[in-house]
N, C-alpha and C. Protein backbone atom coordinates (compact mmCIF):
# COMPACT_ATOMS: atom_id res chain seq x y z
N UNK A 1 110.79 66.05 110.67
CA UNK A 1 111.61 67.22 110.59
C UNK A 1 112.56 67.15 109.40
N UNK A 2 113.12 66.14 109.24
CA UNK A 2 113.67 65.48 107.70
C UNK A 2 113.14 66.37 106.77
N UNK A 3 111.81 65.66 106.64
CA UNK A 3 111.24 66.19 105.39
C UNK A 3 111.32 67.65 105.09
N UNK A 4 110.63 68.42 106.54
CA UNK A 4 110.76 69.29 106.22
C UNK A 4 111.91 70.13 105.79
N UNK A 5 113.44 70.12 105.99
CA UNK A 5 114.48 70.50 105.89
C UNK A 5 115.10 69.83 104.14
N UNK A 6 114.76 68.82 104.48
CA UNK A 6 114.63 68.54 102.26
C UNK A 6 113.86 69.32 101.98
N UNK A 7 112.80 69.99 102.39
CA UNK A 7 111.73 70.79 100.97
C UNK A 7 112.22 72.04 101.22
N UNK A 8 112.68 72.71 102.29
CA UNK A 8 113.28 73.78 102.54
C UNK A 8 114.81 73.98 101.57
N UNK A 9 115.65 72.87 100.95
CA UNK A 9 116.57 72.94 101.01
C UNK A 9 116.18 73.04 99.18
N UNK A 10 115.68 72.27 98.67
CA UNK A 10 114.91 72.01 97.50
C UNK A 10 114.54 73.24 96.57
N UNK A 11 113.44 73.85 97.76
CA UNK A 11 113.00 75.33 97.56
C UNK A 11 113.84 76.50 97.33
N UNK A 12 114.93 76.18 98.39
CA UNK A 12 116.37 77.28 97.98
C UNK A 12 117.29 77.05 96.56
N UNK A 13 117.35 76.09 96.39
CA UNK A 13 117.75 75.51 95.45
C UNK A 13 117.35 75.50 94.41
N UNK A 14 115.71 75.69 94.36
CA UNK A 14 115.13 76.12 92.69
C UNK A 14 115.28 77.82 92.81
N UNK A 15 115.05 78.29 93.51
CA UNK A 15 115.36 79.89 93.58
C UNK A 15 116.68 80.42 93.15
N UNK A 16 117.83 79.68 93.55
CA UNK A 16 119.31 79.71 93.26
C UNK A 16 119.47 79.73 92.10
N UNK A 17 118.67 78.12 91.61
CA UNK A 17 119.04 78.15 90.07
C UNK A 17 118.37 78.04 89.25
N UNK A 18 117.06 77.98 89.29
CA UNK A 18 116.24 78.70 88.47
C UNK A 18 115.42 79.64 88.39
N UNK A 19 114.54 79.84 89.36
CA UNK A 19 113.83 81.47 90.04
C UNK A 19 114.10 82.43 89.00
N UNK A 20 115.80 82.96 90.27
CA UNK A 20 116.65 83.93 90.40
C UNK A 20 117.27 84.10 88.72
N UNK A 21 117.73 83.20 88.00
CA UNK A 21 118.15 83.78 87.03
C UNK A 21 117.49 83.75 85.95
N UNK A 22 116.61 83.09 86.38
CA UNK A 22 115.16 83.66 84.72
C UNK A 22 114.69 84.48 84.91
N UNK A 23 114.07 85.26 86.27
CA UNK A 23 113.36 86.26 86.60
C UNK A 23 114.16 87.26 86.31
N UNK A 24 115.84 87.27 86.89
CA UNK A 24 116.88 88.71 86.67
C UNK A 24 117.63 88.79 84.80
N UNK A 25 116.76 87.44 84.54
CA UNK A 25 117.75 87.29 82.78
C UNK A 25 116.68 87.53 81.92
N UNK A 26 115.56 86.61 81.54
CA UNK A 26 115.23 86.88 80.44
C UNK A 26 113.77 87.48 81.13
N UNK A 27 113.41 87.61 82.50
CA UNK A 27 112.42 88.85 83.02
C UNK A 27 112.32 89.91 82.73
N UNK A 28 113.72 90.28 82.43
CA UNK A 28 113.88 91.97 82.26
C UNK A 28 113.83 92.24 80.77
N UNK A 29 113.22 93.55 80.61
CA UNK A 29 113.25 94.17 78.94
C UNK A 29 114.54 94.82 79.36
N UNK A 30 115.45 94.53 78.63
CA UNK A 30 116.53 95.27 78.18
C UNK A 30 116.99 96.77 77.44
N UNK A 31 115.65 97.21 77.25
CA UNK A 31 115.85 98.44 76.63
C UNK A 31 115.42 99.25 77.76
N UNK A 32 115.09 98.68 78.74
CA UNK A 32 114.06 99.95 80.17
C UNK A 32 114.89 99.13 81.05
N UNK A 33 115.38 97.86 82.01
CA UNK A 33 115.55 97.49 83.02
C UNK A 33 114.52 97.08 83.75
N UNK A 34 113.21 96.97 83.45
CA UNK A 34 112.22 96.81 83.99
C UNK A 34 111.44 95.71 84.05
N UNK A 35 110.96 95.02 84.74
CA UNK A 35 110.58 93.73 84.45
C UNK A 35 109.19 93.55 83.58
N UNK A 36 109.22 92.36 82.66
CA UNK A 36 108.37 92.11 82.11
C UNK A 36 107.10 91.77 82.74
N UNK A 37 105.78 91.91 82.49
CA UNK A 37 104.55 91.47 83.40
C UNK A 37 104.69 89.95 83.14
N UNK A 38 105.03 89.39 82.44
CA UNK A 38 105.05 87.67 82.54
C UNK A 38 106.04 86.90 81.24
N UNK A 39 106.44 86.00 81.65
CA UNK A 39 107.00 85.09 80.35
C UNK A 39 105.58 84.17 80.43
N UNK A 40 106.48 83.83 79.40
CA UNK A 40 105.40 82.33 78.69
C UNK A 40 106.13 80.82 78.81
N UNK A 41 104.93 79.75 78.65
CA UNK A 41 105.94 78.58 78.94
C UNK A 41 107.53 78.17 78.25
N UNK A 42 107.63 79.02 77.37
CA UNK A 42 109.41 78.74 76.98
C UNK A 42 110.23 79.88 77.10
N UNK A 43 109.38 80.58 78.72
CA UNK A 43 110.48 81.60 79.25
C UNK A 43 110.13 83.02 78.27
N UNK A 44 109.75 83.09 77.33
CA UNK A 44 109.46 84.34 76.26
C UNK A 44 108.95 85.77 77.31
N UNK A 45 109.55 86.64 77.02
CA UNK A 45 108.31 87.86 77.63
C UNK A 45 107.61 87.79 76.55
N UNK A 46 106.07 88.36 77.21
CA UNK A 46 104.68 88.71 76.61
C UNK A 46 104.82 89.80 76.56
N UNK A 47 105.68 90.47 75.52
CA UNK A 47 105.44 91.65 74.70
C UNK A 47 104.43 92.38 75.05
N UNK A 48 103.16 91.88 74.15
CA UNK A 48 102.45 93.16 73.74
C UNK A 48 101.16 93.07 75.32
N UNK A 49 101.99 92.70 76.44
CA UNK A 49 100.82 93.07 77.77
C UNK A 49 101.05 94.08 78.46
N UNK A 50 100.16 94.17 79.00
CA UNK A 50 100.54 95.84 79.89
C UNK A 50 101.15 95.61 81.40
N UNK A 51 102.34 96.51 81.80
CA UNK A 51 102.76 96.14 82.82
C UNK A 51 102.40 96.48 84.40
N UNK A 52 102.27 95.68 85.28
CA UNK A 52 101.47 96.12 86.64
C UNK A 52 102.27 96.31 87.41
N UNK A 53 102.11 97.52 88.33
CA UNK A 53 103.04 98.36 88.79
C UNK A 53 103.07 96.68 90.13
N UNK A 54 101.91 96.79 90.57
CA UNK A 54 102.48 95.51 91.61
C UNK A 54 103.52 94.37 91.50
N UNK A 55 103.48 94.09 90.05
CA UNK A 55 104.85 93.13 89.26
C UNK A 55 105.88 93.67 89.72
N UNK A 56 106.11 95.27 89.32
CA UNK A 56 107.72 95.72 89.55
C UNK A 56 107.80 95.44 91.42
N UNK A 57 106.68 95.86 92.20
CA UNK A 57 106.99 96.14 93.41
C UNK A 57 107.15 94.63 93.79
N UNK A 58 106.41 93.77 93.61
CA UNK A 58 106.39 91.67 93.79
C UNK A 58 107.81 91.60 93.63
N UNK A 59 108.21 92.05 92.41
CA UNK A 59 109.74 91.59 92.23
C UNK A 59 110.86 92.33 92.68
N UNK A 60 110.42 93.46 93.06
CA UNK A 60 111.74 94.06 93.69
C UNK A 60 111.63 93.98 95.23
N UNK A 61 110.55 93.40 95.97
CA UNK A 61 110.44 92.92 97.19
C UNK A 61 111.39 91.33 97.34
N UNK A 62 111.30 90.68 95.98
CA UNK A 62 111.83 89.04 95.90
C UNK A 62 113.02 89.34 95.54
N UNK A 63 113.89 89.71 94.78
CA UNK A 63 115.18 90.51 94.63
C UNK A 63 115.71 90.98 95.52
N UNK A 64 115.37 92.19 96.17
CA UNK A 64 116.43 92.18 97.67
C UNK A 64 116.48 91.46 98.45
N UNK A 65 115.49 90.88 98.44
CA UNK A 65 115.32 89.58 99.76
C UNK A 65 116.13 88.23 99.39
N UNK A 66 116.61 88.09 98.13
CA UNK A 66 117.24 87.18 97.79
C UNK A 66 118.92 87.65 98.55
N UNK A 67 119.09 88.73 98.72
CA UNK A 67 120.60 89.00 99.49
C UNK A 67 121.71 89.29 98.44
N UNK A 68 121.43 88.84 97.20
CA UNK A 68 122.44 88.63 96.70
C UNK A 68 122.69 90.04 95.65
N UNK A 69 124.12 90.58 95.99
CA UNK A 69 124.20 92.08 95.78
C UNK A 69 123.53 92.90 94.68
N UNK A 70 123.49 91.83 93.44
CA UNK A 70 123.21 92.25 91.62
C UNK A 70 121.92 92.24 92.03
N UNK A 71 121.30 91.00 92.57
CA UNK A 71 119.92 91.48 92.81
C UNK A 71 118.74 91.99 93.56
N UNK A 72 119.85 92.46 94.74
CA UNK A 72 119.34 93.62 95.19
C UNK A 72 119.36 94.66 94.34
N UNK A 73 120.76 94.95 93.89
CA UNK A 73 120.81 96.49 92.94
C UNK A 73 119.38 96.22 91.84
N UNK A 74 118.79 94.92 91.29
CA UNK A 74 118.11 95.24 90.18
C UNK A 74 116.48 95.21 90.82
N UNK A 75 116.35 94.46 92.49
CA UNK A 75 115.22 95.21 93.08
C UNK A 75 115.03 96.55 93.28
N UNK A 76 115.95 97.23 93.79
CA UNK A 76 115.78 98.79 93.80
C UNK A 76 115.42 99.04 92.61
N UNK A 77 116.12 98.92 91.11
CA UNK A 77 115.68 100.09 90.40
C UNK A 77 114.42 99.75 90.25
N UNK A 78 113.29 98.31 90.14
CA UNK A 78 112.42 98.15 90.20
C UNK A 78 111.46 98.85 90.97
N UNK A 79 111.82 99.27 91.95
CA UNK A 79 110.86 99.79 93.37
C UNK A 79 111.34 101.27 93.09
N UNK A 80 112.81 101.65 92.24
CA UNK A 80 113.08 103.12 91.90
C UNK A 80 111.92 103.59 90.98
N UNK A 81 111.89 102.66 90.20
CA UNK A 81 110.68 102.88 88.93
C UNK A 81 109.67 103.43 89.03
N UNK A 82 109.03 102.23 89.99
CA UNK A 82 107.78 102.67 90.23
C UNK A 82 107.34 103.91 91.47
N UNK A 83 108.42 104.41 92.19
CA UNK A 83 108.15 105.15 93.10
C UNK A 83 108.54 106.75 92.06
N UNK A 84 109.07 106.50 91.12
CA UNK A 84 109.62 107.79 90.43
C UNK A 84 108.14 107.89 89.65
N UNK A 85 108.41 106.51 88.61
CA UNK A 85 107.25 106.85 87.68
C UNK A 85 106.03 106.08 87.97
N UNK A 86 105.64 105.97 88.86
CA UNK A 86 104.32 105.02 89.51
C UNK A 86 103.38 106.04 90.06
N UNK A 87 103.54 107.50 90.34
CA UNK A 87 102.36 108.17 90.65
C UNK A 87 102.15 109.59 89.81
N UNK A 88 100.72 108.92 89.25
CA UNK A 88 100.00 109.75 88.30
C UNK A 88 100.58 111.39 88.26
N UNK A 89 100.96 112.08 87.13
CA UNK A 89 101.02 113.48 87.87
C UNK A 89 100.02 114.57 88.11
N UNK A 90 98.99 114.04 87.20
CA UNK A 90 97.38 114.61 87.33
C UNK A 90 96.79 114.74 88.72
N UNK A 91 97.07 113.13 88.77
CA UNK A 91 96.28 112.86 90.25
C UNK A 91 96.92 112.70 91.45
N UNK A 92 98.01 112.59 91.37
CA UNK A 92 98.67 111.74 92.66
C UNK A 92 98.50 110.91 93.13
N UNK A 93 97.78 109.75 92.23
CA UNK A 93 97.03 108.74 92.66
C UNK A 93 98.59 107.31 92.22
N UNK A 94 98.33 106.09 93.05
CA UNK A 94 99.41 105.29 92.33
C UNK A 94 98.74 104.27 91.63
N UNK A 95 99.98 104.46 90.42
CA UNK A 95 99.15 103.90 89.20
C UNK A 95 99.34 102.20 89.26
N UNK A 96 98.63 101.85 88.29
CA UNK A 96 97.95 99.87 88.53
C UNK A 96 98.57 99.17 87.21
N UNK A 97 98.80 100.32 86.28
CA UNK A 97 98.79 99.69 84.90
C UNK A 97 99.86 100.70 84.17
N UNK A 98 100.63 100.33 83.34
CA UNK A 98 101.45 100.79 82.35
C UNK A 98 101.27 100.01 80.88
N UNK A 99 101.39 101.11 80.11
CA UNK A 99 101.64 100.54 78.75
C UNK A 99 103.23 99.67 78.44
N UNK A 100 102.78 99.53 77.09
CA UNK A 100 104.43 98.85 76.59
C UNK A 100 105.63 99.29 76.32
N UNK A 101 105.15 101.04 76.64
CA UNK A 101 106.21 101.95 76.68
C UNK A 101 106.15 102.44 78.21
N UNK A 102 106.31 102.05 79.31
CA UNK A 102 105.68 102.09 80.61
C UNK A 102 105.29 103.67 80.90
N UNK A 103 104.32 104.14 80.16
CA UNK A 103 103.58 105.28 80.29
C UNK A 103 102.63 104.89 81.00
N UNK A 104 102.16 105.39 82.06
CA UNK A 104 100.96 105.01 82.68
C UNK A 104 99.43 105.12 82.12
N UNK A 105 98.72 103.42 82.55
CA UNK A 105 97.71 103.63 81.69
C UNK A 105 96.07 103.61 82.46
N UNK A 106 96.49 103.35 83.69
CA UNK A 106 95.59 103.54 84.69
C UNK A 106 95.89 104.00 86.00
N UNK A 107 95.34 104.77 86.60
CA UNK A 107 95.65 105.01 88.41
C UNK A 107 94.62 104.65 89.32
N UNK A 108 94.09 103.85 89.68
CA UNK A 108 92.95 104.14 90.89
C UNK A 108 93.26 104.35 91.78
N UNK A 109 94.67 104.40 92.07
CA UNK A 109 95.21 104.15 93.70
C UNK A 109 94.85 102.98 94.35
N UNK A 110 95.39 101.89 94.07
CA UNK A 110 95.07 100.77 94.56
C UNK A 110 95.69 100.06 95.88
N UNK A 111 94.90 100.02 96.96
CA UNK A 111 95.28 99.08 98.20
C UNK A 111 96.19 98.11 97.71
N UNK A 112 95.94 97.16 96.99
CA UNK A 112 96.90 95.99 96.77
C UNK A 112 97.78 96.08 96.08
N UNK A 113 97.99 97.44 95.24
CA UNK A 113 99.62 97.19 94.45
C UNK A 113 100.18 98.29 96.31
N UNK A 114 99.39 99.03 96.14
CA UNK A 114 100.00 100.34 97.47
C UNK A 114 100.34 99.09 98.30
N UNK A 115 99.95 98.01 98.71
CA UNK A 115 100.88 97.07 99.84
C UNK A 115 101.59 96.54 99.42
N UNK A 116 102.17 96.02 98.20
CA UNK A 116 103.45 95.58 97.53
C UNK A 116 104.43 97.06 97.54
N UNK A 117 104.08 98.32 97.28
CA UNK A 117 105.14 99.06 97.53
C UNK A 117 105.49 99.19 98.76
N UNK A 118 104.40 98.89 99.82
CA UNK A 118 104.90 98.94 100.67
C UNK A 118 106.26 98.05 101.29
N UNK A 119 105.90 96.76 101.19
CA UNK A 119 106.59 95.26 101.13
C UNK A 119 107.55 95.31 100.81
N UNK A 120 108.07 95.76 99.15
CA UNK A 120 109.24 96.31 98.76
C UNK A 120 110.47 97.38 100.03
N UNK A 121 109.39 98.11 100.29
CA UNK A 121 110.03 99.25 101.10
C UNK A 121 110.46 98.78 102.60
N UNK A 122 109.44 97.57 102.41
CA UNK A 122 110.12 96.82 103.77
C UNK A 122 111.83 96.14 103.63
N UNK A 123 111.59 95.90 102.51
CA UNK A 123 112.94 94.93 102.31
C UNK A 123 114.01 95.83 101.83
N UNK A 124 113.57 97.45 101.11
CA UNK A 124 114.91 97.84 101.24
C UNK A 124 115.46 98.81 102.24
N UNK A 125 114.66 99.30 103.14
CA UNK A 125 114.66 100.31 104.29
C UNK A 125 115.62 99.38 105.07
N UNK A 126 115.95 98.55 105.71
CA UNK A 126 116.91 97.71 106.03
C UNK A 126 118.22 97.98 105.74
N UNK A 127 118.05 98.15 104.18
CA UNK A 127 119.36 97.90 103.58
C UNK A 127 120.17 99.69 103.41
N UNK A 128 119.10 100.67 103.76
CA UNK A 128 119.56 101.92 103.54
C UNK A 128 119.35 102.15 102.00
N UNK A 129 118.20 101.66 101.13
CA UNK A 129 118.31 101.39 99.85
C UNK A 129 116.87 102.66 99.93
N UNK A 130 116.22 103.50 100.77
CA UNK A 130 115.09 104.31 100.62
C UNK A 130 115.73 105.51 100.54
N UNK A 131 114.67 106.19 99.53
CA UNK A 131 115.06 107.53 100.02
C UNK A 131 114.40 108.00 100.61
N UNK A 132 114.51 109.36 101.98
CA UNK A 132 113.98 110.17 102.68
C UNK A 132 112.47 110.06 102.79
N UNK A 133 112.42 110.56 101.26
CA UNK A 133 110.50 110.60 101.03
C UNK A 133 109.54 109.50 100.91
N UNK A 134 110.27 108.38 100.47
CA UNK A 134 109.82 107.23 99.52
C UNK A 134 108.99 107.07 101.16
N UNK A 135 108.71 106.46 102.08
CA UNK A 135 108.00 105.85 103.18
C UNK A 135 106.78 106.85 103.18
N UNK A 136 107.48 108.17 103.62
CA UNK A 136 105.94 108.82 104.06
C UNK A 136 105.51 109.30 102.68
N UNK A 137 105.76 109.10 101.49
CA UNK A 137 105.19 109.17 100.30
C UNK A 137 104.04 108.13 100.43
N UNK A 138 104.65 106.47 100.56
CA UNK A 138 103.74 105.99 100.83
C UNK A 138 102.40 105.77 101.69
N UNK A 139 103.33 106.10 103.33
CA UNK A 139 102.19 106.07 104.30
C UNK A 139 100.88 107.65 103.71
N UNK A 140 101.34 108.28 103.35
CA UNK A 140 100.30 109.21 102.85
C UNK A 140 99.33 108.89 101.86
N UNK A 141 99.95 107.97 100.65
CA UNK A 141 98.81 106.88 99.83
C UNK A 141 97.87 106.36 100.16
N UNK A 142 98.32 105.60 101.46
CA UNK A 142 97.63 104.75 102.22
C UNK A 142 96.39 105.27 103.25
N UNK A 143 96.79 106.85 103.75
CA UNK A 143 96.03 107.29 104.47
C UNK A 143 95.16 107.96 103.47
N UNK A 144 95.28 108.01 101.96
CA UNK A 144 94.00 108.32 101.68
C UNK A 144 92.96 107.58 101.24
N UNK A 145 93.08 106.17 101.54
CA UNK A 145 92.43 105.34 101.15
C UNK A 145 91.77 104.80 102.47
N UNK A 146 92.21 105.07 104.16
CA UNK A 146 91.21 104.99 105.05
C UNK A 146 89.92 104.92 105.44
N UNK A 147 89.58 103.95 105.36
CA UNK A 147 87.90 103.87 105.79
C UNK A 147 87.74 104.06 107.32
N UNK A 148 86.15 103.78 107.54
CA UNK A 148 86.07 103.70 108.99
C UNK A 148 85.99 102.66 109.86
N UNK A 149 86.37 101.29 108.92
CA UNK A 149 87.47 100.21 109.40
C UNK A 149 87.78 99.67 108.49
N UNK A 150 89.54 99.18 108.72
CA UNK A 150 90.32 99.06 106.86
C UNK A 150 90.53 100.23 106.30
N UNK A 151 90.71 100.29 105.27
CA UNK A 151 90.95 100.67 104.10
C UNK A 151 90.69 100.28 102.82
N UNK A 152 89.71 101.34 102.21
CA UNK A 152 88.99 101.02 100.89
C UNK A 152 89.95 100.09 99.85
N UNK A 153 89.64 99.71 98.42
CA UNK A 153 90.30 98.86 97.99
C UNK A 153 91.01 99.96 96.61
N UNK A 154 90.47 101.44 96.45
CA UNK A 154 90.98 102.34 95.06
C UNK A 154 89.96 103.21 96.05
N UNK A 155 90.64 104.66 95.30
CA UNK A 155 89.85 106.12 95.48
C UNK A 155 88.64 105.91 95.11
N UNK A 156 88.01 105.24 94.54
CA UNK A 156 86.73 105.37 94.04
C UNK A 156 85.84 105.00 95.08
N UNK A 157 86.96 104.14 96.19
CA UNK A 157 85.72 103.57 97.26
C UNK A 157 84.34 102.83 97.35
N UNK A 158 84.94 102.20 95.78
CA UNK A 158 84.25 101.27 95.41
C UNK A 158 83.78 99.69 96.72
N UNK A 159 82.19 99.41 97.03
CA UNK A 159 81.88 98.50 98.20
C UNK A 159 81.30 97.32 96.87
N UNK A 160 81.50 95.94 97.32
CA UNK A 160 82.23 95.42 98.46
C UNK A 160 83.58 95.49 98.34
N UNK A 161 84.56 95.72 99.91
CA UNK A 161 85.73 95.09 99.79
C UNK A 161 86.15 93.98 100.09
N UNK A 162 87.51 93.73 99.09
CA UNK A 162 87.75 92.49 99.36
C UNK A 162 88.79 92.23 100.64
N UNK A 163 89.12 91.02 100.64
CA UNK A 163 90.23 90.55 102.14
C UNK A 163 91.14 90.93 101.36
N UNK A 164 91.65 89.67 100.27
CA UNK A 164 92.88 90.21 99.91
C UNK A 164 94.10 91.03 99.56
N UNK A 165 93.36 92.35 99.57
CA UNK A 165 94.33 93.89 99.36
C UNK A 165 94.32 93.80 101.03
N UNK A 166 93.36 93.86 101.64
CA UNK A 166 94.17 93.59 103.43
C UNK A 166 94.89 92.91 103.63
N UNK A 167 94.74 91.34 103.35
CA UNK A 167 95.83 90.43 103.60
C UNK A 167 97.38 90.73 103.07
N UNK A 168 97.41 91.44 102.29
CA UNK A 168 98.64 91.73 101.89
C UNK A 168 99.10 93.30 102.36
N UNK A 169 98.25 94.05 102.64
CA UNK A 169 98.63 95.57 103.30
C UNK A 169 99.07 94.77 105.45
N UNK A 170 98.05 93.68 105.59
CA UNK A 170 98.67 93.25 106.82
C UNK A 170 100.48 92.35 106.73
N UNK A 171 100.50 91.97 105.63
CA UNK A 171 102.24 91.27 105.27
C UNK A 171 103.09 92.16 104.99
N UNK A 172 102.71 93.48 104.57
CA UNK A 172 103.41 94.48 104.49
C UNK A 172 103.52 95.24 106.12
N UNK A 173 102.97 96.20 106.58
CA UNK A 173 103.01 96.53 107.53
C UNK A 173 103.50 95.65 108.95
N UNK A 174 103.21 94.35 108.86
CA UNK A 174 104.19 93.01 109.86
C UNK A 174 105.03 93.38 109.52
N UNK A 175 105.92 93.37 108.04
CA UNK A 175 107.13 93.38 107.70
C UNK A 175 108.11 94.96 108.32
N UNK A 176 107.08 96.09 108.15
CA UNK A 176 107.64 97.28 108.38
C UNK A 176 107.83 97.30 109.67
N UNK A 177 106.84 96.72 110.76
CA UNK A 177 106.99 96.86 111.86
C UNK A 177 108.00 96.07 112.25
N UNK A 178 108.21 94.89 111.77
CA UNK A 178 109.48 94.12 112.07
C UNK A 178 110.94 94.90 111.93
N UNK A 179 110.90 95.83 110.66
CA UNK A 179 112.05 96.51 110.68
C UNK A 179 112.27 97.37 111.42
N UNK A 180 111.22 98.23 111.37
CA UNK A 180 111.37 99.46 112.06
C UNK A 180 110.98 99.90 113.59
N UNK A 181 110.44 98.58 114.00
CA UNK A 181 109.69 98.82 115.44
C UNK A 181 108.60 99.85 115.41
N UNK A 182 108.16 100.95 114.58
CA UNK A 182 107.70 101.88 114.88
C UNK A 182 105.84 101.47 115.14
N UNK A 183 105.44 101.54 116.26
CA UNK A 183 104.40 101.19 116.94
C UNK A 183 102.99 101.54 115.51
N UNK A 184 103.24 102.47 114.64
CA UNK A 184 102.09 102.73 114.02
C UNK A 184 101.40 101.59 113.43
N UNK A 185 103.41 101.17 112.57
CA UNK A 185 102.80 99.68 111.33
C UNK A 185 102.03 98.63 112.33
N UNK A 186 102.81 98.24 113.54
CA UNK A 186 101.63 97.24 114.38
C UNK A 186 100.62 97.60 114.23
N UNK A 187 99.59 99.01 114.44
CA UNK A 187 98.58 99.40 114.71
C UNK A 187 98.02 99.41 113.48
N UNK A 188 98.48 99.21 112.50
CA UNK A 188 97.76 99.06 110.82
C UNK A 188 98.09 97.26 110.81
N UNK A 189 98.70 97.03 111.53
CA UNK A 189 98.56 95.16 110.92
C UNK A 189 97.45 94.71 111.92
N UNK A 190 97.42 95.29 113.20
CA UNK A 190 95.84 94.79 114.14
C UNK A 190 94.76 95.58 113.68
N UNK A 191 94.96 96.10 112.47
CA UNK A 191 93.35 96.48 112.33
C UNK A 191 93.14 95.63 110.48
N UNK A 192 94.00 95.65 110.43
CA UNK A 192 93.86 94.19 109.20
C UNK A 192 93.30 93.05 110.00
């Protein structure tokens, strides 16, 4: 039990002080607020890559959940971002990919970034950090990607699917149901 409570303590401790302030310092582009899709081994953002909407939602799910007030405020605008500018206006589809000017550069509507927004929305619905629409914006994403068990992996309904956009639409929906009690998210995490 030792051990385990050193690696627990360890783990908080690299998050404290290193995680948390490379990801909220030199993560972010400074001219948008938005997080970079990756540094490089001496911490650098990778400029010229394109950014994935699941990045902003990954990190603004790890940001509020960290508790700590600045970075909650800089998870929201992350999860503000992408819920403002994350769905196509052509399609209504939510987009996967942004350019380097975060113009959107692909939409399939994807299961696995759509369960990181979800995830996100788990961690700030808690905090009173959603707005009104932002949930059933999402749960409506999600219901158009319904199969006739699961849920496809993009609109295209492209076969085979994989586990992993489930495995993570089931960590999302645990999470919602944990917040919210509301009997549906259980009924989307037992059919994951």
């Amino acid at each position: 039990m030792m051990l385990i409570s050193g690696i627990a303590a360890d783990y908080a401790h690299w998050l404290e002080e290193a995680a948390y302030p490379l990801w909220s310092g030199r993560g972010i582009d400074p001219a948008t607020g938005i997080v970079w899709e990756g540094l490089d081994h001496a911490g650098r953002p990778l400029f010229g890559s394109d950014r994935r909407l699941r990045v902003l939602a990954r990190q603004a799910y790890c940001f509020v959940t960290s508790g700590q007030p600045a970075l909650v405020d800089l998870g929201e605008r992350q999860f503000r971002h992408a819920m403002d500018h994350g769905f196509c206006p052509q399609s209504g589809r939510l987009a996967a990919r942004f350019d380097n000017r975060l113009n959107i550069r692909s939409a399939p509507h994807d299961l696995y970034d759509l369960a990181f927004m979800l995830l996100a929305a788990s961690a700030l619905l808690p905090l009173g950090r959603l707005r009104a629409g932002d949930l059933p914006r999402l749960e409506f994403a999600l219901a158009a990607l319904k199969a006739p068990r699961g849920w496809f992996e993009t609109a295209q309904r492209v076969l085979p699917r994989r586990q992993n956009p489930h495995m993570h639409l089931f960590e999302a929906a645990t999470e919602l149901y944990h917040v919210t009690g509301a009997p549906r998210f259980l009924t989307i995490a037992k059919e994951c």
